[in-house]
Protein backbone atom coordinates (compact mmCIF):
# COMPACT_ATOMS: atom_id res chain seq x y z
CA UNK A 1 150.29 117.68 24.49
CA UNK A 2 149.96 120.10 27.55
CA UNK A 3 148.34 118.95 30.67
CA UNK A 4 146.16 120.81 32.57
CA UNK A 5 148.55 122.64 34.47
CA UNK A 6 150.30 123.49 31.79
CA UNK A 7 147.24 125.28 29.50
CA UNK A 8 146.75 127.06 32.64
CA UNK A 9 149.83 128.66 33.09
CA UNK A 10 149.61 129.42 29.17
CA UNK A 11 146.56 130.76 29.18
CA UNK A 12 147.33 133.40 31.95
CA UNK A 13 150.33 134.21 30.42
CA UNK A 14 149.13 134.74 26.97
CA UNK A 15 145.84 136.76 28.69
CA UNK A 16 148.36 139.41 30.34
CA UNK A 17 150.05 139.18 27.37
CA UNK A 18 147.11 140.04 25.12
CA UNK A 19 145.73 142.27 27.06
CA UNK A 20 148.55 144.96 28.45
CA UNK A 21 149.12 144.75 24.58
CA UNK A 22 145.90 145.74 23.37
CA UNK A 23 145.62 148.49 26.40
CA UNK A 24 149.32 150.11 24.80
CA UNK A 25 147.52 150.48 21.67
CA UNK A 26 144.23 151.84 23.14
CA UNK A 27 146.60 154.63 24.46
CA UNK A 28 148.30 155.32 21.72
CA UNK A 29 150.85 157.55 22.47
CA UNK A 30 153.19 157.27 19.68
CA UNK A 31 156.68 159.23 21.25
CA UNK A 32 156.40 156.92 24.15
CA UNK A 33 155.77 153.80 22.08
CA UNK A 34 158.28 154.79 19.56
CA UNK A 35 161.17 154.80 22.40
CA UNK A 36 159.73 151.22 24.14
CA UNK A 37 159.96 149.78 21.29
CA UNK A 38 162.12 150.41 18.69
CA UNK A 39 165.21 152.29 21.30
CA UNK A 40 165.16 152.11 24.79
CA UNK A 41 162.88 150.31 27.20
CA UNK A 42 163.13 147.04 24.72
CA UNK A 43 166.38 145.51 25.75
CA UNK A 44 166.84 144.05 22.08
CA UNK A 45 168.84 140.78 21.51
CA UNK A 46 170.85 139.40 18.20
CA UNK A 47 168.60 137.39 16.07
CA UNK A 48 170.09 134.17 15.81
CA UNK A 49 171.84 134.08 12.33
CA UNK A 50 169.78 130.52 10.81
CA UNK A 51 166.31 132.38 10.01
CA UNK A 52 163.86 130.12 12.07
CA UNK A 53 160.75 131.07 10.25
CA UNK A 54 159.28 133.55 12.60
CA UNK A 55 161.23 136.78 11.96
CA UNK A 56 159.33 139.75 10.16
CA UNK A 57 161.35 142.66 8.69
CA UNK A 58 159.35 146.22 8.70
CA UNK A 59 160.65 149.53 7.13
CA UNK A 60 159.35 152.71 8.88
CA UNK A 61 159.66 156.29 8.03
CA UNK A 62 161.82 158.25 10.67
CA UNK A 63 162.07 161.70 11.25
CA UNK A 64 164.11 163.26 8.83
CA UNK A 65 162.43 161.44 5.86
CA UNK A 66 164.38 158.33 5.61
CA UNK A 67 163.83 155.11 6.68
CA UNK A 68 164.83 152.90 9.61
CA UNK A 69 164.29 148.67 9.09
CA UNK A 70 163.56 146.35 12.16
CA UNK A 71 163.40 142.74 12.48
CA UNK A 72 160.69 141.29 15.01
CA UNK A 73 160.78 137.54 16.20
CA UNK A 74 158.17 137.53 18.78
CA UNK A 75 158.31 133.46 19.34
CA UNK A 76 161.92 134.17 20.87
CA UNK A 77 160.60 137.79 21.97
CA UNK A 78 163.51 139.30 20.63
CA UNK A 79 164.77 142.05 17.51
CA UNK A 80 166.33 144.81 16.87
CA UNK A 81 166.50 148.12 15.08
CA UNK A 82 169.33 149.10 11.81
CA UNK A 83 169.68 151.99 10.33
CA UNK A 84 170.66 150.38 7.01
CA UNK A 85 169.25 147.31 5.42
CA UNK A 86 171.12 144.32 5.95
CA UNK A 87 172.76 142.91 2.70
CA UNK A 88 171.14 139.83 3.50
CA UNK A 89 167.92 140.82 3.53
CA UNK A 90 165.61 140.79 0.56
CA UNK A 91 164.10 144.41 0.31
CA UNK A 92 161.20 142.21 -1.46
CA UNK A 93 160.07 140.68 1.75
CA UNK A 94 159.71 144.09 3.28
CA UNK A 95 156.63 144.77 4.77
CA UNK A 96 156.31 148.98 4.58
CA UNK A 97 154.88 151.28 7.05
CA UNK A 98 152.52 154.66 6.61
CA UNK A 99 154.22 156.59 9.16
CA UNK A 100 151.02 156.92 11.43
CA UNK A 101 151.86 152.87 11.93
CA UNK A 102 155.01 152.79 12.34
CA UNK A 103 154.61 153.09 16.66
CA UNK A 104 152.03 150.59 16.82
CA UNK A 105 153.39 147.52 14.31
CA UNK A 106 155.71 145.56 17.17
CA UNK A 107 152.81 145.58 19.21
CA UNK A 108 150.25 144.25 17.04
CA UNK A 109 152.23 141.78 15.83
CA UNK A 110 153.01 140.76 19.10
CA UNK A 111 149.13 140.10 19.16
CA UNK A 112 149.27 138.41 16.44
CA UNK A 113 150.99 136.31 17.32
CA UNK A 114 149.72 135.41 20.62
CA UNK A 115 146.56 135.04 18.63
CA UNK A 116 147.95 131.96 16.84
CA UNK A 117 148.82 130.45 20.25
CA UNK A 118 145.47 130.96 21.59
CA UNK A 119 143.97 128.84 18.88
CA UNK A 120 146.73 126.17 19.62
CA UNK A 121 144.98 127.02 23.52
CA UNK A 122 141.98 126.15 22.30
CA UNK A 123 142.83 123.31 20.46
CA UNK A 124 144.66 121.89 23.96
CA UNK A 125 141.57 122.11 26.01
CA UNK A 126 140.24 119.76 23.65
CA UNK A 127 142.35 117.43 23.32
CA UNK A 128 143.36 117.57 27.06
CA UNK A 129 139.61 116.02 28.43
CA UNK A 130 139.21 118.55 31.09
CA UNK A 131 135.80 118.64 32.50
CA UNK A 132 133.17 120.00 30.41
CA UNK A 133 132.45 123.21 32.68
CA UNK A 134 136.31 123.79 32.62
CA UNK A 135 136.48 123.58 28.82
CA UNK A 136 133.48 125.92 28.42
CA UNK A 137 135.14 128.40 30.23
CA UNK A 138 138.37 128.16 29.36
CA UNK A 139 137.20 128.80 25.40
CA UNK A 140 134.93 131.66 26.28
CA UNK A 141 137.94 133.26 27.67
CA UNK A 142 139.51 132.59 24.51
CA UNK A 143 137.10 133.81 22.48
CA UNK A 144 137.07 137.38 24.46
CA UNK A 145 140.85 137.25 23.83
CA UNK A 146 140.17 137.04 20.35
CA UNK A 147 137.94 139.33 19.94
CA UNK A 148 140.41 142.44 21.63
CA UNK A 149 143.22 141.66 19.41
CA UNK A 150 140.57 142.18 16.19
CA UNK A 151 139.17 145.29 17.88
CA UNK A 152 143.02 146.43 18.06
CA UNK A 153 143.61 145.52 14.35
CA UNK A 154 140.26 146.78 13.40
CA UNK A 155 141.34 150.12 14.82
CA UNK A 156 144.68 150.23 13.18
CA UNK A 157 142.63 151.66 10.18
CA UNK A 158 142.79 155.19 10.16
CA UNK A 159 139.47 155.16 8.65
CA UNK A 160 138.16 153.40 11.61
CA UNK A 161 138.55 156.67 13.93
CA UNK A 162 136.58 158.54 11.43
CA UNK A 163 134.11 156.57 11.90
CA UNK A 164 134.06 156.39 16.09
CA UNK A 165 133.81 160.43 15.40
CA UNK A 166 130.72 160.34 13.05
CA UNK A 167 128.88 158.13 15.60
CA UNK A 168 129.93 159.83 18.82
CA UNK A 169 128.87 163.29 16.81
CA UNK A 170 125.44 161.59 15.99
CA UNK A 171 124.68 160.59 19.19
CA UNK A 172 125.74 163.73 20.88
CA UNK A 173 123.68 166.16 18.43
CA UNK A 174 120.78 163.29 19.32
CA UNK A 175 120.57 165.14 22.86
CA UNK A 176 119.38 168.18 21.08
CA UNK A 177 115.75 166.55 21.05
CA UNK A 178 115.83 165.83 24.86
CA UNK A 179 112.98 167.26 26.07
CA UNK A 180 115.20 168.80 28.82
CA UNK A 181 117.89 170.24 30.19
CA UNK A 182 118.44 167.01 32.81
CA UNK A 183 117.35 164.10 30.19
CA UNK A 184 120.35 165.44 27.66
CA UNK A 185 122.45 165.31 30.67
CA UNK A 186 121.58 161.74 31.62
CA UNK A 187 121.97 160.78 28.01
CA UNK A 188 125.20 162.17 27.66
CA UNK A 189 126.01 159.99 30.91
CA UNK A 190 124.58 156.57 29.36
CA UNK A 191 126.56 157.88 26.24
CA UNK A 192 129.79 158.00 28.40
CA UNK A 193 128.62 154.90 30.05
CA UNK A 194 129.14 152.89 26.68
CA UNK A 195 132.14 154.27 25.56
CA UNK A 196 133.76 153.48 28.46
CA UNK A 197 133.08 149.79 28.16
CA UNK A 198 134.29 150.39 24.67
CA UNK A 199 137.53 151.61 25.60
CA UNK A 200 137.81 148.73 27.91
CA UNK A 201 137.75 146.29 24.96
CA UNK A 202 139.75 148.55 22.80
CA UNK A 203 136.77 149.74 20.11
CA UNK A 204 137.57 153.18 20.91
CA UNK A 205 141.16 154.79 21.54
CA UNK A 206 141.99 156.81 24.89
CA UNK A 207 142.11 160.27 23.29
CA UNK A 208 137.66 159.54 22.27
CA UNK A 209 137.02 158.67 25.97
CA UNK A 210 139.04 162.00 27.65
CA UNK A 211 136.71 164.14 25.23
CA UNK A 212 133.67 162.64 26.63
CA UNK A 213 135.08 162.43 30.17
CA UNK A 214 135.58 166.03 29.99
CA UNK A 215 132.16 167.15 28.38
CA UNK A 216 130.08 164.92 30.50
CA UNK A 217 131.53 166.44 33.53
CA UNK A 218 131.17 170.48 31.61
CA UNK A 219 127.44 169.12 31.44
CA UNK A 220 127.02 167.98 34.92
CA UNK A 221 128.45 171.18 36.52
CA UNK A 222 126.41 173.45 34.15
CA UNK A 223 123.18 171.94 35.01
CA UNK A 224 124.15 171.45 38.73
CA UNK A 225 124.64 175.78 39.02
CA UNK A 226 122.47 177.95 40.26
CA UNK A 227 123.08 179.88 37.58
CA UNK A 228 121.87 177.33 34.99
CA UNK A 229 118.63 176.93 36.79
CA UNK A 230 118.22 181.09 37.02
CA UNK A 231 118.57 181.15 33.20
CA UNK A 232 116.30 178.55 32.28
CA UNK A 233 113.78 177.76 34.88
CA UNK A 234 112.58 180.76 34.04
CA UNK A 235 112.06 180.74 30.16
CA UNK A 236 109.23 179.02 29.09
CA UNK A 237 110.41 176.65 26.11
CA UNK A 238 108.50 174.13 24.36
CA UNK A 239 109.67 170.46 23.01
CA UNK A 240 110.66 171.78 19.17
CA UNK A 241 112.87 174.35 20.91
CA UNK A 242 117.07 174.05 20.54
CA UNK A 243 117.74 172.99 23.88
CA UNK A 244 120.87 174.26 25.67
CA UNK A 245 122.57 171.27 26.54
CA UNK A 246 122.36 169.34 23.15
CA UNK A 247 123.81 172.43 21.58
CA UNK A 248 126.80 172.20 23.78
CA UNK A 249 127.24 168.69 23.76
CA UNK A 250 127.13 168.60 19.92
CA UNK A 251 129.30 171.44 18.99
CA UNK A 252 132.47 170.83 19.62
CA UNK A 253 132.66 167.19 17.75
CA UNK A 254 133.18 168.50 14.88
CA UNK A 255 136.35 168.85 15.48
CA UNK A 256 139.36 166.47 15.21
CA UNK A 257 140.30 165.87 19.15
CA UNK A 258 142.98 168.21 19.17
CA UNK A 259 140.63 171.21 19.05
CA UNK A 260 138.02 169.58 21.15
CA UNK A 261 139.66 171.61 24.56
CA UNK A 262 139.03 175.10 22.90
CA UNK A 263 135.89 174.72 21.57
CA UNK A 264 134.44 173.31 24.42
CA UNK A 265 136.58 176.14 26.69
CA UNK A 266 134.93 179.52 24.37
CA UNK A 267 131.53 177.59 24.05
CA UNK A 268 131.49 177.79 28.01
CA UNK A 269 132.78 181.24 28.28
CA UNK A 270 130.56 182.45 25.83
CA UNK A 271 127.51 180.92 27.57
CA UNK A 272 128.39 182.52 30.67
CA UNK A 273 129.80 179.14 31.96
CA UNK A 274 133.50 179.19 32.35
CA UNK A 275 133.47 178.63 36.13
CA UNK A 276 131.49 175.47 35.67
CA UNK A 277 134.41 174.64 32.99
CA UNK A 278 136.75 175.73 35.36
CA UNK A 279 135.32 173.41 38.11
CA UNK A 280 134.56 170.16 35.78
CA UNK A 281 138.49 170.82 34.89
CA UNK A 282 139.04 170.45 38.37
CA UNK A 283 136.46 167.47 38.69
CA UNK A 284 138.56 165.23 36.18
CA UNK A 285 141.85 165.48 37.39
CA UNK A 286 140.85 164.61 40.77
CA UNK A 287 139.06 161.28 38.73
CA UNK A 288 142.42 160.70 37.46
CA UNK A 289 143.97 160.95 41.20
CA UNK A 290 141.23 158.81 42.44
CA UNK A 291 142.03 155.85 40.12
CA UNK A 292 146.04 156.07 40.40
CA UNK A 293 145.38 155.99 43.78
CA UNK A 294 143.30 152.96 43.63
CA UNK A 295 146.25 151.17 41.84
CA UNK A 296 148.67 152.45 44.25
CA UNK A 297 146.82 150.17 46.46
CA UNK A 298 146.15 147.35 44.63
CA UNK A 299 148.05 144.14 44.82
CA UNK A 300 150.86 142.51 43.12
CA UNK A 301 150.60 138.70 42.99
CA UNK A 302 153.87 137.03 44.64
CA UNK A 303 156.81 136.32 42.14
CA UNK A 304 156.15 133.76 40.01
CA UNK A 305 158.66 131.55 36.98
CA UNK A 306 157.19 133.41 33.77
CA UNK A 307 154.49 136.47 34.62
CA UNK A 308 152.55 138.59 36.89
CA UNK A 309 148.86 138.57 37.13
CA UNK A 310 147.98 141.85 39.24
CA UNK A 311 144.51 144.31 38.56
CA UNK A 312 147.64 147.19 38.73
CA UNK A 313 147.58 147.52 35.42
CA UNK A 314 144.37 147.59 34.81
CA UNK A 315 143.52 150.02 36.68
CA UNK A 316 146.31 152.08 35.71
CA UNK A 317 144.67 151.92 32.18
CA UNK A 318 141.45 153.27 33.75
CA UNK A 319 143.06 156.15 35.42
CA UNK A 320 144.46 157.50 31.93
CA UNK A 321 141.48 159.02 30.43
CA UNK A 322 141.32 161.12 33.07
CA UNK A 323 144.18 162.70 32.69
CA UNK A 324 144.13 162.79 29.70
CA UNK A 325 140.77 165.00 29.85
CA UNK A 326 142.48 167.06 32.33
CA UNK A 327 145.73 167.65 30.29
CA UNK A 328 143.01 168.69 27.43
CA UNK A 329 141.30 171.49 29.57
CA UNK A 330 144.12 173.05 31.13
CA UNK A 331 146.20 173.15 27.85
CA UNK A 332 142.82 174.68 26.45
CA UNK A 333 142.74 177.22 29.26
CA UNK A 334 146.18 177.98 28.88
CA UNK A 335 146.08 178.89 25.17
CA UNK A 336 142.32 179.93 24.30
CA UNK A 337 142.00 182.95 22.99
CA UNK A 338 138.40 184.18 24.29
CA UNK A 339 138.84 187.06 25.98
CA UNK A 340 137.53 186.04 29.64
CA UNK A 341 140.04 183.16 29.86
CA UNK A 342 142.45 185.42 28.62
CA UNK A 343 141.66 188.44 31.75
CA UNK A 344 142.16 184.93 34.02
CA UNK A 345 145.52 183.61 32.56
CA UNK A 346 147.16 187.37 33.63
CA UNK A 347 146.48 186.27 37.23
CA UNK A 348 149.69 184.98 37.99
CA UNK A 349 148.69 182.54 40.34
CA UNK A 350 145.87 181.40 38.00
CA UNK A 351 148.16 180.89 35.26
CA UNK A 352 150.63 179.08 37.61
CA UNK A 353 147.91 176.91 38.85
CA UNK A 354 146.49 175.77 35.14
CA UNK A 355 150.10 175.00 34.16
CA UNK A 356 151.18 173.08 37.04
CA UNK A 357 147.84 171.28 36.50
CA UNK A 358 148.68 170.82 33.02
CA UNK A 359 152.26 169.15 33.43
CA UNK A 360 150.85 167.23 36.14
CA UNK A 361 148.33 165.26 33.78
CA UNK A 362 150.88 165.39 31.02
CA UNK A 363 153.29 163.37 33.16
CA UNK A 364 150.77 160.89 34.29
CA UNK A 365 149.62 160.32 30.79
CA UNK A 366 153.66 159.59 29.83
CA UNK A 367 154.17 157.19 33.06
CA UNK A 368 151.12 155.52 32.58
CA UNK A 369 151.83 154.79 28.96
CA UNK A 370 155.42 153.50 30.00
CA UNK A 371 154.61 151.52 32.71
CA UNK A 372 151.76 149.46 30.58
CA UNK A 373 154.72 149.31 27.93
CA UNK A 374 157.05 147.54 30.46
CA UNK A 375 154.67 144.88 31.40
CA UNK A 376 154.24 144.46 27.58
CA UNK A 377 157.98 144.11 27.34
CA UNK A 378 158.42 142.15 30.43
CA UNK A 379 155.34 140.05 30.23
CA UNK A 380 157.95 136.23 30.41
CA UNK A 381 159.11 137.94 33.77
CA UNK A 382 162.81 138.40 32.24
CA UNK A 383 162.85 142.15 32.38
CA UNK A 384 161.77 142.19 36.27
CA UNK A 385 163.92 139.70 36.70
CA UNK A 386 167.15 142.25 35.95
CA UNK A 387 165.69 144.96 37.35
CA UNK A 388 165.71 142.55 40.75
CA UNK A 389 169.01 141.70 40.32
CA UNK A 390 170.00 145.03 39.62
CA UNK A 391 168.32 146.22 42.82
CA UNK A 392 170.15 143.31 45.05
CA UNK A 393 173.63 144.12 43.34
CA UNK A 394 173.15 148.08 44.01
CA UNK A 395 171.88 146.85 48.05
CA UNK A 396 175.17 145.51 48.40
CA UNK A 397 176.99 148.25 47.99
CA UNK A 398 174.38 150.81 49.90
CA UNK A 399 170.85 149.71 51.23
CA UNK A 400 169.64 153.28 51.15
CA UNK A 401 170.37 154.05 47.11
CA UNK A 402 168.63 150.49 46.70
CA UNK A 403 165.32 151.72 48.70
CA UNK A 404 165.51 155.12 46.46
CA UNK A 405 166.23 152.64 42.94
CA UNK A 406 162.77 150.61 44.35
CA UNK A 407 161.03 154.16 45.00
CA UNK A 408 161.87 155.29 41.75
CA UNK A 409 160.51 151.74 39.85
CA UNK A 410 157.61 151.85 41.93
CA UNK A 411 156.29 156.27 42.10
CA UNK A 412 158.32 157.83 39.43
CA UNK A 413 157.97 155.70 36.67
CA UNK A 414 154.74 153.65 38.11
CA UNK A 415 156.16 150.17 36.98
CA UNK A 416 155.11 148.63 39.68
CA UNK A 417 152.63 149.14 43.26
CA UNK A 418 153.81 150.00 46.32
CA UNK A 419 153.08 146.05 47.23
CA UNK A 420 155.58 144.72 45.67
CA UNK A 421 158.17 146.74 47.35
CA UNK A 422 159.26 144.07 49.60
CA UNK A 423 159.69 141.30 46.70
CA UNK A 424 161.97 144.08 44.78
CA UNK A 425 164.08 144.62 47.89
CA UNK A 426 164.55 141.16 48.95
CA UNK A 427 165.07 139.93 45.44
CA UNK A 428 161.54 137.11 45.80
């Protein structure tokens, strides 16, 4: 039985667990998952040989049609990758992946995992006789825990996205019977308001919140112009007619979110609004800015035997929508066919600003992702651990390629803030 000490320590360990493991997911960016966890960033171990009960063997589809096997044992957090099927192994115990799963599986059994240890949580606070008030909370956490991990394996089902689509296209068409201009924009703002509490839990995946991100803020700069307010200040309308916005705002979700950018690009031009496109493209990326910056800042609890607990990551998670919305305009504007944004892209320096903009967001996107797959990875503390040691071996030898190793852990690849930059260096 765990004392009280203990089922604390657990229960923030298995908390950062769950929850840098349901925010990978809620990315979903399946080349960068793909190499964390199956390749690179996963320094896999050898499996004991004795089978200890807790190993799970997957076959995936790879690339060239075939199919790659991996063994998980997430008690031990170790397994590794074969290209061939161990003689050993029963090919009846395989458990085969669709190859839209394949990214995803190490990580949601990972939460499955730490699922069945928060039940053996819960079943410590009871038996430990902590005070009532402690218990209480302590379960309520647990209960929130449990409920992310089902959101994450509710969303595993493809048909589950379908569905996020059909509601999101429902409630955006709703605005159509807004009696104005302003109240579809406000709704479109509540609209954002619960789908980014949605994301935060993991109902909804990143790619649903960067296509409302970006059309909110396409709204708000539309109605905001002084063109907008020429156009339609002056037409007398009454309640049963189309309105403007709820047009716009429904349109494009139709489409699956790779042609979201486009339509909502050519709807804009065609209206007469690509500046206000141009500017709400603008408007996002700085969002995305904003909240990296506000990580940046944020700060990393001391070293401690088996985790980190830090709001870094969390609000690394936050910043990715937004450029994720950003990397969705500027690729629009840098392939739409309509003719204005066409005349624009043969400005040099226009087209030289939307792709700089573009790679800019597409790197962010990519760093973020990794850097929320390392703490997944590294989540007992082992992986920072090396990367410490590595860092005190290399200061050694030169103190000045150890300061550019900790710059490159901490801005290029984002894995951790700037505040920790003294515990890397002096190996705490």
């Amino acid at each position: 039985m765990m004392d009280k000490k203990e089922l604390a320590g657990q229960r923030l360990f298995v908390t950062h667990a769950v929850l840098t493991g349901v925010q990978c997911l809620t990315l979903r960016e399946p080349k960068v998952a793909e190499d964390a966890f199956f390749s690179k960033k996963w320094t896999y171990e050898n499996l004991d040989k004795s089978p200890t009960g807790n190993e799970v063997w997957y076959q995936m589809p790879v690339p060239d049609g075939s199919a790659g096997y991996f063994v998980v044992n997430m008690r031990e957090m170790k397994g590794r990758f074969y290209n061939e099927l161990p003689e050993n192994v029963d090919p009846k115990t395989l458990v085969r992946l669709p190859a839209r799963d394949a990214q995803d599986t190490a990580i949601l059994s990972g939460l499955r995992f730490y699922e069945q240890q928060l039940e053996e949580l819960r079943k410590g606070y009871l038996d430990a006789g902590v005070a009532d008030s402690e218990a209480k909370e302590a379960q309520e956490g647990i209960d929130v825990l449990l409920d992310l991990i089902e959101n994450a394996a509710r969303r595993y089902n493809p048909e589950y996205d379908t569905e996020c689509w059909f509601n999101l296209t429902r409630q955006c068409a709703g605005l159509a019977l807004e009696r104005s201009e302003l109240d579809a924009a406000s709704a479109l703002t509540r609209i954002l308001r619960q789908m980014q509490q949605a994301y935060v839990v993991g109902r909804i995946n990143a790619d649903f919140l960067a296509c409302l991100l970006l059309l909110k803020n396409v709204v708000e700069c539309i109605v905001a112009s002084s063109l907008f307010k020429d156009r339609f200040e002056k037409t007398a309308a009454t309640e049963n007619t189309p309105r403007f916005i709820g047009m716009f705002s429904a349109a494009p979700w139709g489409a699956i979110v790779g042609e979201f950018g486009p339509k909502v690009v050519n709807l804009a031009s065609r209206t007469g609004f690509l500046d206000q496109f141009l500017e709400a493209a603008e408007q996002v990326l700085n969002g995305g800015h904003e909240a990296l910056k506000s990580a940046m800042n944020s700060p990393m609890s001391p070293w401690m035997p088996a985790f980190f607990v830090s709001p870094f990551y969390g609000l690394l998670f936050n910043a990715y929508p937004f450029f994720r919305a950003g990397k969705y305009a500027y690729q629009a504007l840098l392939n739409s066919a309509d003719e204005s944004v066409a005349q624009l892209r043969q400005d040099p320096t226009m087209r030289e600003r939307w792709e700089k903009r573009s790679i800019d967001c597409e790197e962010k996107c990519v760093r973020i992702s990794e850097s929320l797959n390392h703490a997944l990875i590294g989540v007992d503390g082992r992986l920072t651990a090396a990367e410490i040691n590595e860092i005190q071996k290399v200061k050694a030898k030169d103190e000045l390629q150890a300061e550019m190793l900790v710059r490159q852990y901490i801005y290029n690849q984002l894995y951790y803030p700037p505040s920790f930059k003294d515990s890397l260096l002096q190996g705490k």
